[in-house]
N, C-alpha and C. Protein backbone atom coordinates (compact mmCIF):
# COMPACT_ATOMS: atom_id res chain seq x y z
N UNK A 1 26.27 66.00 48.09
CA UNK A 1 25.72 64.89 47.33
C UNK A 1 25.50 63.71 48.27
N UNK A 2 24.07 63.19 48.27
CA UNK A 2 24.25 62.22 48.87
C UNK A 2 23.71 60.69 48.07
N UNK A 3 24.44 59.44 48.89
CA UNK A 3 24.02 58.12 48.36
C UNK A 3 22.77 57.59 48.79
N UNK A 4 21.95 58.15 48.74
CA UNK A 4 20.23 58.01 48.84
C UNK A 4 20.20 57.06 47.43
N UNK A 5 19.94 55.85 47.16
CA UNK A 5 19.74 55.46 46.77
C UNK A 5 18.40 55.22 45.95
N UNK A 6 17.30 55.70 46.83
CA UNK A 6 16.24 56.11 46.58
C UNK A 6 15.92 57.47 45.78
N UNK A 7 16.86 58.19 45.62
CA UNK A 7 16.83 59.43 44.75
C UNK A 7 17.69 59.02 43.50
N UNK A 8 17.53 58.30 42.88
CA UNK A 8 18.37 57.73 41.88
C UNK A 8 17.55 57.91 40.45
N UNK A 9 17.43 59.48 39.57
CA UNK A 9 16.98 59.75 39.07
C UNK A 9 16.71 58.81 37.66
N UNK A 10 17.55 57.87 37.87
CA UNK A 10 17.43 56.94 36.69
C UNK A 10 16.63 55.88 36.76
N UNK A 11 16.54 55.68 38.15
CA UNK A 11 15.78 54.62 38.61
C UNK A 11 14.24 54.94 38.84
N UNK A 12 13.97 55.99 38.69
CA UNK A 12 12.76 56.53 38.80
C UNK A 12 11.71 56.87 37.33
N UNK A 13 13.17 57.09 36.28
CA UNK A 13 12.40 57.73 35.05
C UNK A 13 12.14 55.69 34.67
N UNK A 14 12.87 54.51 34.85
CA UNK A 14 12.58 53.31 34.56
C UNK A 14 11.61 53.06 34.60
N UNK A 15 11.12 53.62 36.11
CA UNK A 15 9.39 52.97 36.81
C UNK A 15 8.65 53.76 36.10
N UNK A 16 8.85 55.03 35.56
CA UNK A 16 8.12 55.48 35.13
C UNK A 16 7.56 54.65 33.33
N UNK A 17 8.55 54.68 32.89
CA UNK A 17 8.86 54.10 31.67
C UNK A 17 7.73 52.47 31.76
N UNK A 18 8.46 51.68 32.65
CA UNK A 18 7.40 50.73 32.61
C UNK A 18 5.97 50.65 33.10
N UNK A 19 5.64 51.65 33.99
CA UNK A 19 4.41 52.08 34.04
C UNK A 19 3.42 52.12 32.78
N UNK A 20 3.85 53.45 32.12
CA UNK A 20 3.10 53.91 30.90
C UNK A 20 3.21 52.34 29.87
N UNK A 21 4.37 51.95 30.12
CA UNK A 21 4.50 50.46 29.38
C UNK A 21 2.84 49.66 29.21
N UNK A 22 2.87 49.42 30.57
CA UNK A 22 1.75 48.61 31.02
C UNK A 22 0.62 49.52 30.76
N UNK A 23 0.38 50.40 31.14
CA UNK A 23 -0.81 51.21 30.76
C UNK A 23 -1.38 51.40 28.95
N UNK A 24 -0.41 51.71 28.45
CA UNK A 24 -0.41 51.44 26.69
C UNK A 24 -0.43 50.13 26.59
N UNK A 25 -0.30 48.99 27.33
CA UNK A 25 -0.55 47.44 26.91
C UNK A 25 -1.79 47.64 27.35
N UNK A 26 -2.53 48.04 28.04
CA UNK A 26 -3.67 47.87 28.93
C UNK A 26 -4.81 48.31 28.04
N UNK A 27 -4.26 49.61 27.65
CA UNK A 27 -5.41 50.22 26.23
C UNK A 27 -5.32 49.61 25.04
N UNK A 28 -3.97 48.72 24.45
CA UNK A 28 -4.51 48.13 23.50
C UNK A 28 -5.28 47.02 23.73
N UNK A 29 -5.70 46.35 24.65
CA UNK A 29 -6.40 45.42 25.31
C UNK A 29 -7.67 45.58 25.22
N UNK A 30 -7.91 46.95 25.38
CA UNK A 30 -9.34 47.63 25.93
C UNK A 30 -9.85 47.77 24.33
N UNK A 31 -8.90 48.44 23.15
CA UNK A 31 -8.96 48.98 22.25
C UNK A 31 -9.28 46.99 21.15
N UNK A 32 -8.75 46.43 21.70
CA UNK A 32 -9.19 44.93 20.44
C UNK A 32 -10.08 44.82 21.09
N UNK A 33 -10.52 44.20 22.10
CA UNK A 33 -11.84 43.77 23.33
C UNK A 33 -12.77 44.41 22.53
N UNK A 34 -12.84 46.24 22.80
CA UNK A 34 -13.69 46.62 21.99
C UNK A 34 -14.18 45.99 20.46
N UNK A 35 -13.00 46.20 19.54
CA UNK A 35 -13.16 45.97 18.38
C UNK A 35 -13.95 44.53 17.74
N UNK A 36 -13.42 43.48 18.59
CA UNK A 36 -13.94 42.04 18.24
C UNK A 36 -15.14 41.86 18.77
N UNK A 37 -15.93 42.70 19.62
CA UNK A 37 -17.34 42.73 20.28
C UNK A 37 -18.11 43.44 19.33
N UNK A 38 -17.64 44.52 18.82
CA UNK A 38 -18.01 45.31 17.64
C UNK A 38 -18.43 44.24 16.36
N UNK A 39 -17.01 43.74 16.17
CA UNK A 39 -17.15 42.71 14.80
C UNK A 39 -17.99 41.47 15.30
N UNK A 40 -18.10 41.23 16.20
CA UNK A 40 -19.24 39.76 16.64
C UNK A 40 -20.33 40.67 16.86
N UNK A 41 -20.62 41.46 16.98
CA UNK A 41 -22.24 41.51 17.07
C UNK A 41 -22.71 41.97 15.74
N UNK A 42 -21.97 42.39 14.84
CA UNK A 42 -22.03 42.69 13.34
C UNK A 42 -22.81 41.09 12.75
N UNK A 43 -21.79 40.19 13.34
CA UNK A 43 -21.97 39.10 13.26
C UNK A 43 -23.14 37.93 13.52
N UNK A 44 -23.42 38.67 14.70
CA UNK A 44 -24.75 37.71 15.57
C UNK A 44 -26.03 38.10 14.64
N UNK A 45 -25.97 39.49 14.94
CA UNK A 45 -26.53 40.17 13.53
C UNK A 45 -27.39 39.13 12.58
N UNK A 46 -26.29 39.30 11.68
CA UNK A 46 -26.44 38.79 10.21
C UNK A 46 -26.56 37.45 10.45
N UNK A 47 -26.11 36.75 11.10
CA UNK A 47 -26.92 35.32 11.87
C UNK A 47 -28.12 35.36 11.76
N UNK A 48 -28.69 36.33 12.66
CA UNK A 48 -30.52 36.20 12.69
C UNK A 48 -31.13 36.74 11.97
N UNK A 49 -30.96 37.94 11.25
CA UNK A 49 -31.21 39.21 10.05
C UNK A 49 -30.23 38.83 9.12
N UNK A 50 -30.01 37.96 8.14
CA UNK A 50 -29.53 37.76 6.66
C UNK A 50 -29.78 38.31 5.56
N UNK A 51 -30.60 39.21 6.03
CA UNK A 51 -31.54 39.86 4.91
C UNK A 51 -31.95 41.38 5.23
N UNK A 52 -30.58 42.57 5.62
CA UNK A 52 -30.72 43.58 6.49
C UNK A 52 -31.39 44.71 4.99
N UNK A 53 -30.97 44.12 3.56
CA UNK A 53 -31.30 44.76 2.36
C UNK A 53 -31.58 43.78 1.56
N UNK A 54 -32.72 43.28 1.07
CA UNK A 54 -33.36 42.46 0.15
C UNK A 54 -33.44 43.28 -1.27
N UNK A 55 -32.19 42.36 -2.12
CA UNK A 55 -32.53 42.93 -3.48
C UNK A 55 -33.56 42.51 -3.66
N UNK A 56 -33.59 43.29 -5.01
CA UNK A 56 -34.99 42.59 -6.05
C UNK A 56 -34.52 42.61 -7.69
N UNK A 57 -35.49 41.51 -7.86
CA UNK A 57 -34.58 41.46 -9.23
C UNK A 57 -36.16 41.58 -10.17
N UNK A 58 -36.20 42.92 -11.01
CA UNK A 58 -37.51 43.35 -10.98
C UNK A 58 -37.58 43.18 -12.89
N UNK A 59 -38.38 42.71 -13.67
CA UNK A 59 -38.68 42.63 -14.96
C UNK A 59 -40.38 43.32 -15.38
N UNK A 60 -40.61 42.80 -16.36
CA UNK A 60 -41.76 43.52 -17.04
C UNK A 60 -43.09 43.03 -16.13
N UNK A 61 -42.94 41.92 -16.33
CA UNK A 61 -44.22 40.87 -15.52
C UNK A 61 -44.25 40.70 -13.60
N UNK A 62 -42.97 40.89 -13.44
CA UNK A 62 -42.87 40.68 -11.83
C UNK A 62 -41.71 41.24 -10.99
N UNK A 63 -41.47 41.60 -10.04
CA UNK A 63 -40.71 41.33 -9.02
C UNK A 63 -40.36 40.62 -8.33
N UNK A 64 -39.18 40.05 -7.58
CA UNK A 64 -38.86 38.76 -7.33
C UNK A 64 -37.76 39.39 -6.04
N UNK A 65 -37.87 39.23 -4.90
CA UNK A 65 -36.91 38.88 -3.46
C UNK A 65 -36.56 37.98 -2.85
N UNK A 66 -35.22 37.71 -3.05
CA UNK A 66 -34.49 36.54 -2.51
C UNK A 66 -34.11 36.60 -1.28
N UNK A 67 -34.73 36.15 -0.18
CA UNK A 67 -34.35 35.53 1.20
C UNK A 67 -33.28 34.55 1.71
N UNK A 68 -32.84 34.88 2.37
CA UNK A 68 -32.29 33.81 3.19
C UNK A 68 -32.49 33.22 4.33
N UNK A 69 -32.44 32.18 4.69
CA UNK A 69 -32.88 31.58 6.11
C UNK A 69 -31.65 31.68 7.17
N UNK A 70 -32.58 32.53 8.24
CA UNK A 70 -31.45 33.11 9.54
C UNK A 70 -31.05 30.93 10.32
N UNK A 71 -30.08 31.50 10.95
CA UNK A 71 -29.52 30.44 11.83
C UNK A 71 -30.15 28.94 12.39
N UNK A 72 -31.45 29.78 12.61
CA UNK A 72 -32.59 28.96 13.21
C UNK A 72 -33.91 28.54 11.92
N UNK A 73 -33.40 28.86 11.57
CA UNK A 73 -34.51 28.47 10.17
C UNK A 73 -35.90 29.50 9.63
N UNK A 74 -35.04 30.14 10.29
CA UNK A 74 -36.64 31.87 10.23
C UNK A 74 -36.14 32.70 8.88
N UNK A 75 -37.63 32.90 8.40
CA UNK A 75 -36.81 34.22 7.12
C UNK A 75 -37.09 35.64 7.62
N UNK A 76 -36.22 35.92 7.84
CA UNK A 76 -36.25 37.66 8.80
C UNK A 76 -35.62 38.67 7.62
N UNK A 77 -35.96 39.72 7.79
CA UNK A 77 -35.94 40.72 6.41
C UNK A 77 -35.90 42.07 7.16
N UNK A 78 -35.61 43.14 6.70
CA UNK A 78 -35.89 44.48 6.95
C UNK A 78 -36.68 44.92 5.98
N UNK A 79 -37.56 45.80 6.47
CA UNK A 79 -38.68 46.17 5.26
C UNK A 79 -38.98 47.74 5.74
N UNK A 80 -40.00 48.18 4.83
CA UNK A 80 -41.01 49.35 6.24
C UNK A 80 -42.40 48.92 5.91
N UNK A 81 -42.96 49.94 7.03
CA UNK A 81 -44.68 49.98 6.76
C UNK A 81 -44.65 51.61 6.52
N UNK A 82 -45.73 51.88 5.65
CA UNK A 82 -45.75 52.95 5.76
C UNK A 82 -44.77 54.12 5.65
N UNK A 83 -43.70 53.50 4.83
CA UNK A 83 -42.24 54.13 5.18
C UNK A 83 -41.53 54.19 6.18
N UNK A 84 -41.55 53.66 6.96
CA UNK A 84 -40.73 53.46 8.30
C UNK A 84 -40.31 52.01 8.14
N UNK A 85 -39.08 52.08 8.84
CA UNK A 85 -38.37 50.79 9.40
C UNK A 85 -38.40 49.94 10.08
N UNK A 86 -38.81 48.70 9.44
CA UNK A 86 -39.49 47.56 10.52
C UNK A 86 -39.00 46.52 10.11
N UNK A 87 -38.87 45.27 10.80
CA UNK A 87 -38.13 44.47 10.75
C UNK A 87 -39.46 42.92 10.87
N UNK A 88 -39.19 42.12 9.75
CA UNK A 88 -40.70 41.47 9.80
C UNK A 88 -39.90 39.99 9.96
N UNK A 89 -40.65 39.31 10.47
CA UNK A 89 -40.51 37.83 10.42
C UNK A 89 -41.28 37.11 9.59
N UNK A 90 -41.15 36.29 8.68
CA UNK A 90 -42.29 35.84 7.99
C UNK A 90 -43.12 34.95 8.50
N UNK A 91 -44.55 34.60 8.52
CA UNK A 91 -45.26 33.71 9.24
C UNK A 91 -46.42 32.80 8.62
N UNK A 92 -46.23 32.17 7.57
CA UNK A 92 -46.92 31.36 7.21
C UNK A 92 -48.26 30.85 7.89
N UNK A 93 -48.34 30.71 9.25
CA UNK A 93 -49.09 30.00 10.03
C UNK A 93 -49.91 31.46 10.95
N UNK A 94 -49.87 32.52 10.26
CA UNK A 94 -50.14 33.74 11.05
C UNK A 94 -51.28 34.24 9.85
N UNK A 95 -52.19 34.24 10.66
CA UNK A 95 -53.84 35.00 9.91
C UNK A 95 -53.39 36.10 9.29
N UNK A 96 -52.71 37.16 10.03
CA UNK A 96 -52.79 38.38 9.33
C UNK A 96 -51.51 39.08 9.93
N UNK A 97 -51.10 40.43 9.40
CA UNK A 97 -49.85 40.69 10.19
C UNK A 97 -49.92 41.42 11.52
N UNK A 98 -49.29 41.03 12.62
CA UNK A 98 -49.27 41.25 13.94
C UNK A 98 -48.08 41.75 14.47
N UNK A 99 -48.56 43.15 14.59
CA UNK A 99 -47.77 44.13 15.05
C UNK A 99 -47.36 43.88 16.42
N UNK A 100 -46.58 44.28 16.89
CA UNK A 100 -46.57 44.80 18.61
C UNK A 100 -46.74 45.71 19.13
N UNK A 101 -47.51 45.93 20.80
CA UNK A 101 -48.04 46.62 20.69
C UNK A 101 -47.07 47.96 21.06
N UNK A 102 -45.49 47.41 21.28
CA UNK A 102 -44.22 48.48 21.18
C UNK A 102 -44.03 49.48 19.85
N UNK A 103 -44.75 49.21 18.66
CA UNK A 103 -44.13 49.79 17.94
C UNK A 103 -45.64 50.69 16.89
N UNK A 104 -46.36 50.36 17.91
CA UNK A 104 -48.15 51.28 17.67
C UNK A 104 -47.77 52.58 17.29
N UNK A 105 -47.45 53.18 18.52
CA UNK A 105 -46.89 54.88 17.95
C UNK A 105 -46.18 54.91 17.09
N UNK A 106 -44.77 54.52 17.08
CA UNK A 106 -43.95 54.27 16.15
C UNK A 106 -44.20 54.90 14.39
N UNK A 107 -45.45 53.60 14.24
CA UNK A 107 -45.67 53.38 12.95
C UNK A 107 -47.15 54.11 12.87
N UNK A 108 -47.86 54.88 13.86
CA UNK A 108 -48.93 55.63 13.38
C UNK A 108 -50.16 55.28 13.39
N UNK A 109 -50.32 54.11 13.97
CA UNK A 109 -51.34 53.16 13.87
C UNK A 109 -52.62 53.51 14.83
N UNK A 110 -54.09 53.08 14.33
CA UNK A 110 -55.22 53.12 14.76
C UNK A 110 -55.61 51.61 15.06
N UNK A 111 -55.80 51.94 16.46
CA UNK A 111 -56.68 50.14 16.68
C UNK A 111 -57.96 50.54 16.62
N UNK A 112 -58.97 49.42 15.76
CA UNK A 112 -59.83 49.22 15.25
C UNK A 112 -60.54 48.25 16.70
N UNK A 113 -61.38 47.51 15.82
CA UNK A 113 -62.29 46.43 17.01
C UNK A 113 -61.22 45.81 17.83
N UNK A 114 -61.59 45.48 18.74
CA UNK A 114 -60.58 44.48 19.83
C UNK A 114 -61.42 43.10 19.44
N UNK A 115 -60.61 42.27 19.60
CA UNK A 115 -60.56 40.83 19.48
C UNK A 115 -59.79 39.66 20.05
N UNK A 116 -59.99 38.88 20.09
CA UNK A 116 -59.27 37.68 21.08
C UNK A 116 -58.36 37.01 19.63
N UNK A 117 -56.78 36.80 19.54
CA UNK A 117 -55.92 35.96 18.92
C UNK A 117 -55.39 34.62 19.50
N UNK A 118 -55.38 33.61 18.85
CA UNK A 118 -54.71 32.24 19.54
C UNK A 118 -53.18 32.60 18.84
N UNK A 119 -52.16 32.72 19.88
CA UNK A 119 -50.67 33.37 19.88
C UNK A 119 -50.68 31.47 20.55
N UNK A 120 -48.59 31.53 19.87
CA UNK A 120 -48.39 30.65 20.65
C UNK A 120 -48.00 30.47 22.06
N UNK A 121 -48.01 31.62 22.80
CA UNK A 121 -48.33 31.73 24.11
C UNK A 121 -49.95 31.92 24.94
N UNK A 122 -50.83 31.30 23.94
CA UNK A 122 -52.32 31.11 24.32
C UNK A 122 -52.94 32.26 23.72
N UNK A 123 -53.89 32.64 24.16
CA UNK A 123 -55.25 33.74 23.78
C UNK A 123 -54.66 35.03 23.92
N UNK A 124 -54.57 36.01 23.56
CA UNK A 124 -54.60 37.49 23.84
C UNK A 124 -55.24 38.60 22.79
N UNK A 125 -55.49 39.98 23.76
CA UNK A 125 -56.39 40.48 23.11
C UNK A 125 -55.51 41.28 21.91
N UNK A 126 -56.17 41.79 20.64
CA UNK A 126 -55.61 42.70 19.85
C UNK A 126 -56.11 43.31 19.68
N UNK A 127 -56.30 44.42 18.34
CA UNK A 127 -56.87 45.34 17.95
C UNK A 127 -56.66 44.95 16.37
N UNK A 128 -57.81 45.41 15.38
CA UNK A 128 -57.78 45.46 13.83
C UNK A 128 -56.86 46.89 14.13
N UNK A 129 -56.43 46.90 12.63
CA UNK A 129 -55.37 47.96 12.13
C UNK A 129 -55.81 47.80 10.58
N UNK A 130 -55.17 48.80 9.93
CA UNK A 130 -55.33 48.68 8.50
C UNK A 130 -54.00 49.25 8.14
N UNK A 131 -52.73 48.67 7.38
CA UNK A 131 -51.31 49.08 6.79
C UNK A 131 -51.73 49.89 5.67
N UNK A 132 -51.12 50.86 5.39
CA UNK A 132 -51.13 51.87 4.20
C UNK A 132 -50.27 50.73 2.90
N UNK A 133 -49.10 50.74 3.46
CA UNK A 133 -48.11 50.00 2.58
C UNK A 133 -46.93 49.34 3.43
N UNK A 134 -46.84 47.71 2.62
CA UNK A 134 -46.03 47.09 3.72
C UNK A 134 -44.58 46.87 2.08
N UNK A 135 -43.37 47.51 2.68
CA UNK A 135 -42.31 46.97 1.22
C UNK A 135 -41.19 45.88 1.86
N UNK A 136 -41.04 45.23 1.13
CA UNK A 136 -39.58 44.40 1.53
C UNK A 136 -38.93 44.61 0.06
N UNK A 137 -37.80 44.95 0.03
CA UNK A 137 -37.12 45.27 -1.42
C UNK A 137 -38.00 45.92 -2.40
N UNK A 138 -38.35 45.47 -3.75
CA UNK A 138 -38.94 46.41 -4.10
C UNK A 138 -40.75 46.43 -4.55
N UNK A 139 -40.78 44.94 -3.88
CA UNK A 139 -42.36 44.90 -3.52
C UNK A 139 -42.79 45.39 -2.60
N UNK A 140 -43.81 45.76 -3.02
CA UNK A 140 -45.07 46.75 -2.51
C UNK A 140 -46.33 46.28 -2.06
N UNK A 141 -46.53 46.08 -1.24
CA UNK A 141 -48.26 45.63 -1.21
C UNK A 141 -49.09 46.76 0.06
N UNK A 142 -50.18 47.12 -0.88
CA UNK A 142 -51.19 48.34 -0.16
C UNK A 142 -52.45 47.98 0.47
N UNK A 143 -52.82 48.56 1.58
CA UNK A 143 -53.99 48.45 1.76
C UNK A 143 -54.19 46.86 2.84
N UNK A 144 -53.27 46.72 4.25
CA UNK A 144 -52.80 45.32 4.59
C UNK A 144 -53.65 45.12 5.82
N UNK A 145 -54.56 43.92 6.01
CA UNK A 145 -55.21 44.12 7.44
C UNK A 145 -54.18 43.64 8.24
N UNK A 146 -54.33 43.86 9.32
CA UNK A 146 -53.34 43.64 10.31
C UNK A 146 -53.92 43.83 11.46
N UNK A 147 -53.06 42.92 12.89
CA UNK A 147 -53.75 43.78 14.47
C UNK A 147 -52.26 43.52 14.90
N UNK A 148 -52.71 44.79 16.01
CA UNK A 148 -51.99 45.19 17.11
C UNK A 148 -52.29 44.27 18.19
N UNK A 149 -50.82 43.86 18.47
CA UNK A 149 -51.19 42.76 19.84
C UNK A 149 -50.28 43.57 20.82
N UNK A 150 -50.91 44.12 22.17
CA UNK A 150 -50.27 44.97 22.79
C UNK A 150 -49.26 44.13 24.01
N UNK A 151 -49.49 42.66 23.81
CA UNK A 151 -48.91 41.57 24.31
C UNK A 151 -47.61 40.86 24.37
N UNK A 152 -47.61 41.27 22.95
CA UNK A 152 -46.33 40.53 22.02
C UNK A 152 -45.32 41.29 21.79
N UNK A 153 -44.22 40.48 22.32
CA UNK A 153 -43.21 41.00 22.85
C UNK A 153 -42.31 40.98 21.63
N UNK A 154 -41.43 41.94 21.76
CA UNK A 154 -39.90 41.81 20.69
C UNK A 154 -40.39 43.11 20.22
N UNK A 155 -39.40 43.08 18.95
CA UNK A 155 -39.54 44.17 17.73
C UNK A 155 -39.97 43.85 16.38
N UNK A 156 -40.15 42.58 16.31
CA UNK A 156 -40.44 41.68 14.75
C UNK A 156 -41.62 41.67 14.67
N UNK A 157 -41.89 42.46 13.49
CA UNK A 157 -43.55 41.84 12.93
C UNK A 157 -43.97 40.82 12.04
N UNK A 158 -44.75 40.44 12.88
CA UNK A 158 -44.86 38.72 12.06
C UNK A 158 -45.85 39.58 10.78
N UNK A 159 -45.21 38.74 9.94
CA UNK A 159 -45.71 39.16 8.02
C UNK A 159 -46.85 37.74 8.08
N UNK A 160 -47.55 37.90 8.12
CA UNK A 160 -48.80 36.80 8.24
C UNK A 160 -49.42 36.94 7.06
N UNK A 161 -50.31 36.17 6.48
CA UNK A 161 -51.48 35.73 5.28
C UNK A 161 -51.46 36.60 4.40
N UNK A 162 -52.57 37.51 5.94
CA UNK A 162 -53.01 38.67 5.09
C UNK A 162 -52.26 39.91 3.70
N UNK A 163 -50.91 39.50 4.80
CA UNK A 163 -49.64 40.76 3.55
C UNK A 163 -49.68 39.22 2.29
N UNK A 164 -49.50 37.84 2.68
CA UNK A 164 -48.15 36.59 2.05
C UNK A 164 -49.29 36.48 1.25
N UNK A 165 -50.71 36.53 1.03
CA UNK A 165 -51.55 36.17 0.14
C UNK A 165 -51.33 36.74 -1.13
N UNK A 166 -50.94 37.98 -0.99
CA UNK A 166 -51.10 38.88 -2.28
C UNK A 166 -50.05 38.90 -2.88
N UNK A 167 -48.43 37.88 -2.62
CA UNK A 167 -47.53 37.14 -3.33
C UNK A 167 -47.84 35.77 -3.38
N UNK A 168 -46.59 35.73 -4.39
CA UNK A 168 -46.68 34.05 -4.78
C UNK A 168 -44.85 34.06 -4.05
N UNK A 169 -44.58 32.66 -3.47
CA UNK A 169 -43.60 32.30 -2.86
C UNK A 169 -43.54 31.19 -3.45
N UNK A 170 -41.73 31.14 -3.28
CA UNK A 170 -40.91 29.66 -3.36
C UNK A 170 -40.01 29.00 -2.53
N UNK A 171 -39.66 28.01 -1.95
CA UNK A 171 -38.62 27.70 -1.22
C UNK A 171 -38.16 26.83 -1.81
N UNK A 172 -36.54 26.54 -2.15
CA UNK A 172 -35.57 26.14 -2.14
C UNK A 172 -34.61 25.87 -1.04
N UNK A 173 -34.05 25.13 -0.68
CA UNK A 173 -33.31 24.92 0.12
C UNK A 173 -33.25 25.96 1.21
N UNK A 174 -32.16 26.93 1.69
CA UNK A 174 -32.16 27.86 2.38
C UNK A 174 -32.46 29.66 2.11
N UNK A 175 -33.38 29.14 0.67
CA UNK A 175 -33.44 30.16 0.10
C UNK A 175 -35.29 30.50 0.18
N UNK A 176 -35.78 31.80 -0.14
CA UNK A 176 -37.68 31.85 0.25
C UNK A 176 -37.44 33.27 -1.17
N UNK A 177 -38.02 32.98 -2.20
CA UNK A 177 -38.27 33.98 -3.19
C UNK A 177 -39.75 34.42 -3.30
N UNK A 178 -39.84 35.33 -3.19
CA UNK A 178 -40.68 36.72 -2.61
C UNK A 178 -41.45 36.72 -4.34
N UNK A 179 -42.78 36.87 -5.10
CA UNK A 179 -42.86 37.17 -6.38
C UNK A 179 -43.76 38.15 -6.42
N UNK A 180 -44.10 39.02 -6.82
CA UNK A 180 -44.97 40.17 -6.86
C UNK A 180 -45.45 40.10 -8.09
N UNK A 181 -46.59 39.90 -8.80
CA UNK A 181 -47.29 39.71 -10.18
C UNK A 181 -46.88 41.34 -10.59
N UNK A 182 -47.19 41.88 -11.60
CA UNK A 182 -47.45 43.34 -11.99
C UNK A 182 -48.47 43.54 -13.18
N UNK A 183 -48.82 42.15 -13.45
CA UNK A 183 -49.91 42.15 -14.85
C UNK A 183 -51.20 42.34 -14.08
């Protein structure tokens, strides 16, 4: 037997012990980090998209979608075209609705005549399009002119005139109600 001090089987299973210590502190670290990045971007989210499912509150005479205004004062919605999933910005000050030109295939689309648009980043060229069907909750509107701007950047399609004409709208405070006639 010797006094090797260094072979001190007790002293070894310790280091071991506080090792794994620190290592299981280390993963629950890794394991919240994760989790609260998870729950804040849930968050940032619904900041800019307030409106990821737009009820509707639908009667004999109309349909009606209640908006909310994202962070910055934008009404952003999830909708589709055509049955697909698209994410629109509303645009009051926008001729017609303007696709990007990221999401052409996507959604199936034919460019029509090319044409010059005043964007607020100056002139660029587009293309006519024609929408089958544009829905946000449970309005419907068919038959939507629209262009493809192969320019314009993001994933948001600006909801311009051409779709916002064929509702009637309201604003209230931080609120934008959507009305769809049916008579």
């Amino acid at each position: 037997m010797t006094d090797d001090p260094n072979n001190n089987p007790f002293q070894n299973k310790h280091a071991d012990t506080q090792g794994m210590g620190k290592g299981m502190i280390m993963i629950a670290w890794i394991i919240a980090i994760a989790f609260l990045t998870y729950i804040f971007a849930g968050v940032e989210e619904r900041q800019n998209n307030p409106n990821p499912s737009p009820s509707s509150e639908k009667n004999e005479s109309s349909i009606e979608v209640e908006l909310k205004r994202n962070r910055l004062g934008h009404y952003i919605a999830n909708g589709e075209i055509d049955h697909k999933e698209v994410v629109f910005l509303l645009d009051t000050g926008a001729t017609s609705v303007a696709i990007p030109g990221s999401l052409e295939n996507y959604l199936n689309l034919n460019r029509g005549q090319k044409h010059l648009v005043n964007t607020a980043n100056g002139t660029a060229v587009a293309y006519d399009t024609k929408i089958g069907s544009i829905q946000i909750g449970e309005i419907v509107l068919y038959n939507v002119k629209a262009s493809i701007n192969p320019s314009m950047e993001g994933e948001e399609i600006l909801l311009g005139m051409s779709a916002l004409k064929q509702i009637e709208f309201r604003q209230k405070g931080n609120r934008l109600t959507l009305i769809q006639d049916l008579r």
